[in-house]
Each structure stands twice: as C-alpha cells, then as structure tokens.
N, C-alpha and C. Protein backbone atom coordinates (compact mmCIF):
# COMPACT_ATOMS: atom_id res chain seq x y z
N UNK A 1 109.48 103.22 103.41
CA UNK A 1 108.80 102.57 104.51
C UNK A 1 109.08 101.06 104.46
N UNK A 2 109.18 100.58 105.99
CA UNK A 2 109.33 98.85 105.95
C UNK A 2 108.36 98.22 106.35
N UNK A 3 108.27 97.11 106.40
CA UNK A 3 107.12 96.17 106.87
C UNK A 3 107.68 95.40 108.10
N UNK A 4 106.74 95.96 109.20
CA UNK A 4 106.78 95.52 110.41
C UNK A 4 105.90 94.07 110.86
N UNK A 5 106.11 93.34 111.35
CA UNK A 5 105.04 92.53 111.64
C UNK A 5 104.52 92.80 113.77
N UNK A 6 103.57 92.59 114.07
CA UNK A 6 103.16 92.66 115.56
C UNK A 6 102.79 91.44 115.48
N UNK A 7 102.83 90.93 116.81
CA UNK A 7 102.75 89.30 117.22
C UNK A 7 102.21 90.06 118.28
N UNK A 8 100.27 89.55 118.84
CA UNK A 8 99.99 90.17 120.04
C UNK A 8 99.94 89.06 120.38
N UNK A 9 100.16 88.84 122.02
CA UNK A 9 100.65 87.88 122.98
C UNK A 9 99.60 88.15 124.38
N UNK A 10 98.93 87.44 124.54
CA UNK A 10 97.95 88.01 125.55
C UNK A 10 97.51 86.91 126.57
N UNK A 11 97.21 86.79 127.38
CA UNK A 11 96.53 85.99 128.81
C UNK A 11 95.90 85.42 128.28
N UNK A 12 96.01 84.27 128.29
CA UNK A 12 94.24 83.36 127.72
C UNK A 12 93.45 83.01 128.89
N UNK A 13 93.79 83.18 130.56
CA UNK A 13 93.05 83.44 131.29
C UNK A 13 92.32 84.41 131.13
N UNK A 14 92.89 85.43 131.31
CA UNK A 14 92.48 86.86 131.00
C UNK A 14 91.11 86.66 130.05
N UNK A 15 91.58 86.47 129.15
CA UNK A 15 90.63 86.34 127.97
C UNK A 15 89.50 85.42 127.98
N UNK A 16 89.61 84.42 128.84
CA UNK A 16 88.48 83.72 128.79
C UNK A 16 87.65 84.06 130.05
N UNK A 17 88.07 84.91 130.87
CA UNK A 17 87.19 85.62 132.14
C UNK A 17 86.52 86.79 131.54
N UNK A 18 86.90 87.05 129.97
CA UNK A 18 85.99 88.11 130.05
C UNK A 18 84.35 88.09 129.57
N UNK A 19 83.78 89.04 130.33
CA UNK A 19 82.18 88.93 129.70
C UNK A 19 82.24 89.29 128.70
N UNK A 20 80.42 88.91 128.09
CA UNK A 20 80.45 89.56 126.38
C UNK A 20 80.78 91.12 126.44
N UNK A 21 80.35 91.47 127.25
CA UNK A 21 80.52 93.18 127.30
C UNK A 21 81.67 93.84 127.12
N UNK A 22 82.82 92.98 128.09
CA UNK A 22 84.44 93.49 127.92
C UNK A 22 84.81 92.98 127.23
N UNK A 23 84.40 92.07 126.03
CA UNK A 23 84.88 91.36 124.96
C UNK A 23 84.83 92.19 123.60
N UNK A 24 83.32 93.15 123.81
CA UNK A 24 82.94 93.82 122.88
C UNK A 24 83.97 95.22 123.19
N UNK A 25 84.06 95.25 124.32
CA UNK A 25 84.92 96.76 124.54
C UNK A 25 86.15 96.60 124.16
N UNK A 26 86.52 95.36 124.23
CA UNK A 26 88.35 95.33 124.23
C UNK A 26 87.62 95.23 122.51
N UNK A 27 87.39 94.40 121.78
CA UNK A 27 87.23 94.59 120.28
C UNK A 27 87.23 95.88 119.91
N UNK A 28 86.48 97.03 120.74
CA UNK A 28 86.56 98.45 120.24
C UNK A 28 87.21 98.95 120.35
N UNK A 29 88.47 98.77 121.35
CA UNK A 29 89.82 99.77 121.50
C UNK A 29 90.44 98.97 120.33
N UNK A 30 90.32 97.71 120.16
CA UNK A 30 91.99 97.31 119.19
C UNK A 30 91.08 97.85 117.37
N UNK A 31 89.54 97.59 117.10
CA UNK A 31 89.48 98.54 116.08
C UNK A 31 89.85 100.03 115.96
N UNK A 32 89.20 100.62 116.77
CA UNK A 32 89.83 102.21 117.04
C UNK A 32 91.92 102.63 116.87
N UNK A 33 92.36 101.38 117.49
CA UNK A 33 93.59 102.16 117.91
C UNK A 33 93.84 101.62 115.95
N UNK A 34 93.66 100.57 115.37
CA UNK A 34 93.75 99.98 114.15
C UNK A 34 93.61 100.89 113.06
N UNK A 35 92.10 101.72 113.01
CA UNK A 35 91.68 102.64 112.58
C UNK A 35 92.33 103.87 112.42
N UNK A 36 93.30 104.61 113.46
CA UNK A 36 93.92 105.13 113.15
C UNK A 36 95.27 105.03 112.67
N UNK A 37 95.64 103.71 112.82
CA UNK A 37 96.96 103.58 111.91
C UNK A 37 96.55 103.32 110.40
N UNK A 38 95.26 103.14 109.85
CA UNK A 38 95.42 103.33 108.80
C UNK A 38 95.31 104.91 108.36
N UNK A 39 94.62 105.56 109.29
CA UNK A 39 94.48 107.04 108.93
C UNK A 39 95.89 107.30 108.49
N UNK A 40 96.86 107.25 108.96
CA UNK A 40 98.34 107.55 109.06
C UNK A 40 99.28 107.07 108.03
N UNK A 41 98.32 105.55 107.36
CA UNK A 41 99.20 104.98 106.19
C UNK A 41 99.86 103.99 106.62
N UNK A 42 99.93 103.67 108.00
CA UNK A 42 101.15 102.67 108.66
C UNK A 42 100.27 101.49 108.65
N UNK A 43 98.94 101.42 108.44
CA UNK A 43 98.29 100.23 108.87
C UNK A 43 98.53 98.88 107.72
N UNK A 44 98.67 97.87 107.33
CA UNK A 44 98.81 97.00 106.05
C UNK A 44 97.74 96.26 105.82
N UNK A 45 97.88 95.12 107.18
CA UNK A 45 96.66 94.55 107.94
C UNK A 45 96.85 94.03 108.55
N UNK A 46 95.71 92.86 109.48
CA UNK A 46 95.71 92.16 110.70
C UNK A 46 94.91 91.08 110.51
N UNK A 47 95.12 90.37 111.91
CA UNK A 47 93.63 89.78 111.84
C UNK A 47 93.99 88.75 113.44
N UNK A 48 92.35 88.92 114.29
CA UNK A 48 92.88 87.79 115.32
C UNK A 48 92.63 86.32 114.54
N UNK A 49 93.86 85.74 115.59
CA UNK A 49 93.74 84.14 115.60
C UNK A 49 93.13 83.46 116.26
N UNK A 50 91.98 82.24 115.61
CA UNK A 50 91.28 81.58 116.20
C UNK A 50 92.12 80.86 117.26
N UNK A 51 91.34 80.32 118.54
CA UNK A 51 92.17 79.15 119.42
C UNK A 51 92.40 77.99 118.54
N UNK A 52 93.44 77.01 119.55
CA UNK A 52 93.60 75.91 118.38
C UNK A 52 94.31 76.20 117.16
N UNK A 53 94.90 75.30 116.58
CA UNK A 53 95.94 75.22 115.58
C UNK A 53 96.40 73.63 115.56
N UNK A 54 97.95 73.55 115.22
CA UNK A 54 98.86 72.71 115.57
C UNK A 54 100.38 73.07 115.57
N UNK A 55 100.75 72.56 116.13
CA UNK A 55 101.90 72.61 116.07
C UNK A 55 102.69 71.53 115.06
N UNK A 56 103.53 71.75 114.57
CA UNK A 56 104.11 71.01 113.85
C UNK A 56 105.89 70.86 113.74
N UNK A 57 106.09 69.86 113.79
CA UNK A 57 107.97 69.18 113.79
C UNK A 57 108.12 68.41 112.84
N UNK A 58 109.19 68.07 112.37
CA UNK A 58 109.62 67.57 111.00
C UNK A 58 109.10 66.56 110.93
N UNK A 59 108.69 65.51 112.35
CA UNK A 59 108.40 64.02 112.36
C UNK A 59 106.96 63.91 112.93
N UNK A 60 106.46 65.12 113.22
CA UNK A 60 104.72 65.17 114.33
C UNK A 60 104.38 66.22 113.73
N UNK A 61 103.10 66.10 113.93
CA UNK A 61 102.24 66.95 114.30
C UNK A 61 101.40 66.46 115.30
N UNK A 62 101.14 67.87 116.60
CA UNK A 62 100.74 67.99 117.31
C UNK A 62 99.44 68.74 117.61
N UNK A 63 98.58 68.66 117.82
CA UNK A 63 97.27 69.49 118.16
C UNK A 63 97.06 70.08 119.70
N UNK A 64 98.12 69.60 120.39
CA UNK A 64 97.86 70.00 121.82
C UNK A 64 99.20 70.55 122.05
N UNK A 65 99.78 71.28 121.00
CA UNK A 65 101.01 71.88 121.47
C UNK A 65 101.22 72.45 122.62
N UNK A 66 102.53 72.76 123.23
CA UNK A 66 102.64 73.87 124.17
C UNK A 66 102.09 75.39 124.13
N UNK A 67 101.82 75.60 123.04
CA UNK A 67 101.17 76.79 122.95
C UNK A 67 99.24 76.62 123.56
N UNK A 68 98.56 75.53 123.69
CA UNK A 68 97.63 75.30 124.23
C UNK A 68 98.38 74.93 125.80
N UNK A 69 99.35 75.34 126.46
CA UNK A 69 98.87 75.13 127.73
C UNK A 69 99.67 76.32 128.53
N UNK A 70 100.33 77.15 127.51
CA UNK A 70 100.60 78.02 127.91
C UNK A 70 99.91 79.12 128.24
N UNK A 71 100.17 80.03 129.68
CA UNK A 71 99.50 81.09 130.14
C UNK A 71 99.35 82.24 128.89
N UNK A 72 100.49 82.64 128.23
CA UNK A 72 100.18 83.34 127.16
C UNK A 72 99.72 82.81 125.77
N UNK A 73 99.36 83.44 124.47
CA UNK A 73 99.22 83.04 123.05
C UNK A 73 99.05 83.76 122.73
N UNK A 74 99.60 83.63 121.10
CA UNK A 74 99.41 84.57 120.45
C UNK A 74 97.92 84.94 119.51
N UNK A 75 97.59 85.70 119.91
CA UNK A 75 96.10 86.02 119.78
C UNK A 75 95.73 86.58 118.49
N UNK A 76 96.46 87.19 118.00
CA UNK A 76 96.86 87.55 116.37
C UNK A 76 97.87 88.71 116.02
N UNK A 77 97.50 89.27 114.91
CA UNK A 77 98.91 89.55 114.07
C UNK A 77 98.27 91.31 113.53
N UNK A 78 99.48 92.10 113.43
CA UNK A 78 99.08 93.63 112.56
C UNK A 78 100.59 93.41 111.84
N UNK A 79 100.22 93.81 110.51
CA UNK A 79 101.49 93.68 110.04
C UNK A 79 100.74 95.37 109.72
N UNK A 80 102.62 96.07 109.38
CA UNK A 80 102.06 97.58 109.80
C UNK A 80 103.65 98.41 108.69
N UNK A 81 103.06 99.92 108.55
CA UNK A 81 104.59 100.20 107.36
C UNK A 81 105.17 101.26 108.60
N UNK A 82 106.98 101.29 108.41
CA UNK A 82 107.05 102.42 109.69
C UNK A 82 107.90 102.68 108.88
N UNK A 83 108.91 103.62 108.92
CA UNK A 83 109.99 104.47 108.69
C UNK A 83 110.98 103.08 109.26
N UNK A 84 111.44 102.89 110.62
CA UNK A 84 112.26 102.22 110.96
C UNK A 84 111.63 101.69 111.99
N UNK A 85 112.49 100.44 112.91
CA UNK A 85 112.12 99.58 113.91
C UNK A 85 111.53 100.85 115.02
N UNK A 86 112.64 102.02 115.75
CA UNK A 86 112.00 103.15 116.27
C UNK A 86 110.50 103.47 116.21
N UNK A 87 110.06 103.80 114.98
CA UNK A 87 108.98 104.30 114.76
C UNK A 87 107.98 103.39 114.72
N UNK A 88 108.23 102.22 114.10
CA UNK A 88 107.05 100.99 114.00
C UNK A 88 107.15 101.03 115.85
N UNK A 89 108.25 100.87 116.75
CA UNK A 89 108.28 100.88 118.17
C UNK A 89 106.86 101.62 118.74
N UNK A 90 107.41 103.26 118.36
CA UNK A 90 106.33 104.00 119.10
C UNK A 90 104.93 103.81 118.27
N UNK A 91 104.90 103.66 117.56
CA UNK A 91 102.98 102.88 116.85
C UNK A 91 102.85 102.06 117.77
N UNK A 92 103.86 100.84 117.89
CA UNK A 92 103.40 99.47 118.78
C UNK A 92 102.80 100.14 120.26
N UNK A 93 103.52 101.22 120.92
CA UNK A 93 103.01 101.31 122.16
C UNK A 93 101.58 102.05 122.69
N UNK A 94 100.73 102.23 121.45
CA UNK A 94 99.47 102.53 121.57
C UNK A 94 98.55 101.36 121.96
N UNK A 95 99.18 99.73 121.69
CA UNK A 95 98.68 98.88 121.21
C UNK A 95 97.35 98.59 122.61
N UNK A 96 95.97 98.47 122.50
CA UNK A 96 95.68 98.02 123.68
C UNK A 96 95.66 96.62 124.37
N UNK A 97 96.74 95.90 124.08
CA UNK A 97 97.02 94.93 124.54
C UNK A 97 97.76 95.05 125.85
N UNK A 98 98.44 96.29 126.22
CA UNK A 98 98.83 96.41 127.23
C UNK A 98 98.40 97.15 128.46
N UNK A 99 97.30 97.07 128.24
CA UNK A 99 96.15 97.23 129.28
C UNK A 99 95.48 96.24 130.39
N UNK A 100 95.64 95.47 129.66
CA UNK A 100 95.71 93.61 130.22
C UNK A 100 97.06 92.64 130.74
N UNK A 101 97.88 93.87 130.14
CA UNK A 101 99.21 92.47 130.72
C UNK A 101 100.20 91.87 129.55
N UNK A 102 99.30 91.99 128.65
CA UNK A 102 99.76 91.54 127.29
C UNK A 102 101.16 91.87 126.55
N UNK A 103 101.79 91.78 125.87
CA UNK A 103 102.74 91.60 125.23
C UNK A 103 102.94 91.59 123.76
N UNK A 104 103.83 92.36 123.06
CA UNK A 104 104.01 92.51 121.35
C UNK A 104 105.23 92.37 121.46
N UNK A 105 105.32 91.23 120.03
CA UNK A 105 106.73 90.83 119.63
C UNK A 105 106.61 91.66 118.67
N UNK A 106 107.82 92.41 117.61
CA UNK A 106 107.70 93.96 117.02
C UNK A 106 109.27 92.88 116.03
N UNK A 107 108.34 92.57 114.66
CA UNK A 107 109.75 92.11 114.07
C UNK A 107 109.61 92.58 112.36
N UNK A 108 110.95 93.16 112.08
CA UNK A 108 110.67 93.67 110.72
C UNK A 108 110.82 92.62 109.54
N UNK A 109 110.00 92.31 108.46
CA UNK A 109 109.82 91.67 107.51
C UNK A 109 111.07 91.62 106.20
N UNK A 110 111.24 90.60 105.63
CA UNK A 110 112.26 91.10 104.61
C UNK A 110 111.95 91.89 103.79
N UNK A 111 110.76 91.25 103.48
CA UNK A 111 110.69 92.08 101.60
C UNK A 111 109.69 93.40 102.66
N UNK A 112 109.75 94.32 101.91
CA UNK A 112 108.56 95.43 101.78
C UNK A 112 107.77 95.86 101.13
C-alpha cells in the first residue's frame, strides 16, 4: 500500500453561507464517509484547516496571500493508504466535497 495525500478545495463562499445546521450536516457526511475508510484500512488521517495562515516567499511573508482572496481554499487534508493512484482515485470519489462544487487534488507521497 502507498500513501496518498487529498487536498480538499472548496468554495469559501459556499462555506461561509452556510447555517449552523448545514455546517453540522456537512461535518457528518465528511465524518461518516472518513469513518468508513478507516473501516477498510485506507484511512491514515486528516484534519480541516483553520482560515488564515500565511503565505510565505524566500524574501516575505505574507498574511493576506492570494489564497485569502481566492474563490476556492484549501479547507483541509486526508492523507489515506491505496493499492495505487486508481484505487486511492475511486476512495477519492466518495469524497463529500463534491456535493458543493468542491474539488480534490489526489497526490501520492514519497515515503510510505
């Protein structure tokens, strides 16, 4: 088995229109769908990313990067075990991020 990483990529409009209610629901599909990839063994771990960060260049650092004004961000991370890119593929497309619009970058890790 290899080590996949997921980069979820999601609307931060989106995300900030939602009520507490669909906030709590979308939290319950991405535990649930999570939950069963560990049933399966593929799960490693995750975790969302707070807003805010920085960005950083050899000569700056930035706090208002382009990633704060962009329509998408990356909202957080599943690093996950698959057989091959294929298979980590079809895990990724359960993801409920794409229920919203959202987007997964799907990149395999060196070490395993």
């Amino acid at each position: 088995m290899k080590n996949f990483i997921l980069f979820i990529r999601e609307d931060i409009a989106h995300i900030n229109a939602l009520s507490g209610e669909e906030m709590q629901a979308d939290i319950q599909e991405y535990t649930q769908w999570v939950e069963s990839l560990a049933k399966t063994d593929n799960y490693v771990e995750g975790d969302p990313l707070e807003p805010g960060g920085c960005y950083v260049k050899k000569d700056r650092i930035s706090t208002d990067g382009p990633f704060i004004e962009s329509k998408e961000a990356i909202t957080g991370y599943i690093l996950l075990k698959a057989r091959d890119i294929e298979h980590a593929t079809e895990l990724a497309k359960h993801c409920p991020v794409f229920k919203h619009g959202g987007q997964l970058e799907l990149r395999p890790t060196r070490v395993s």
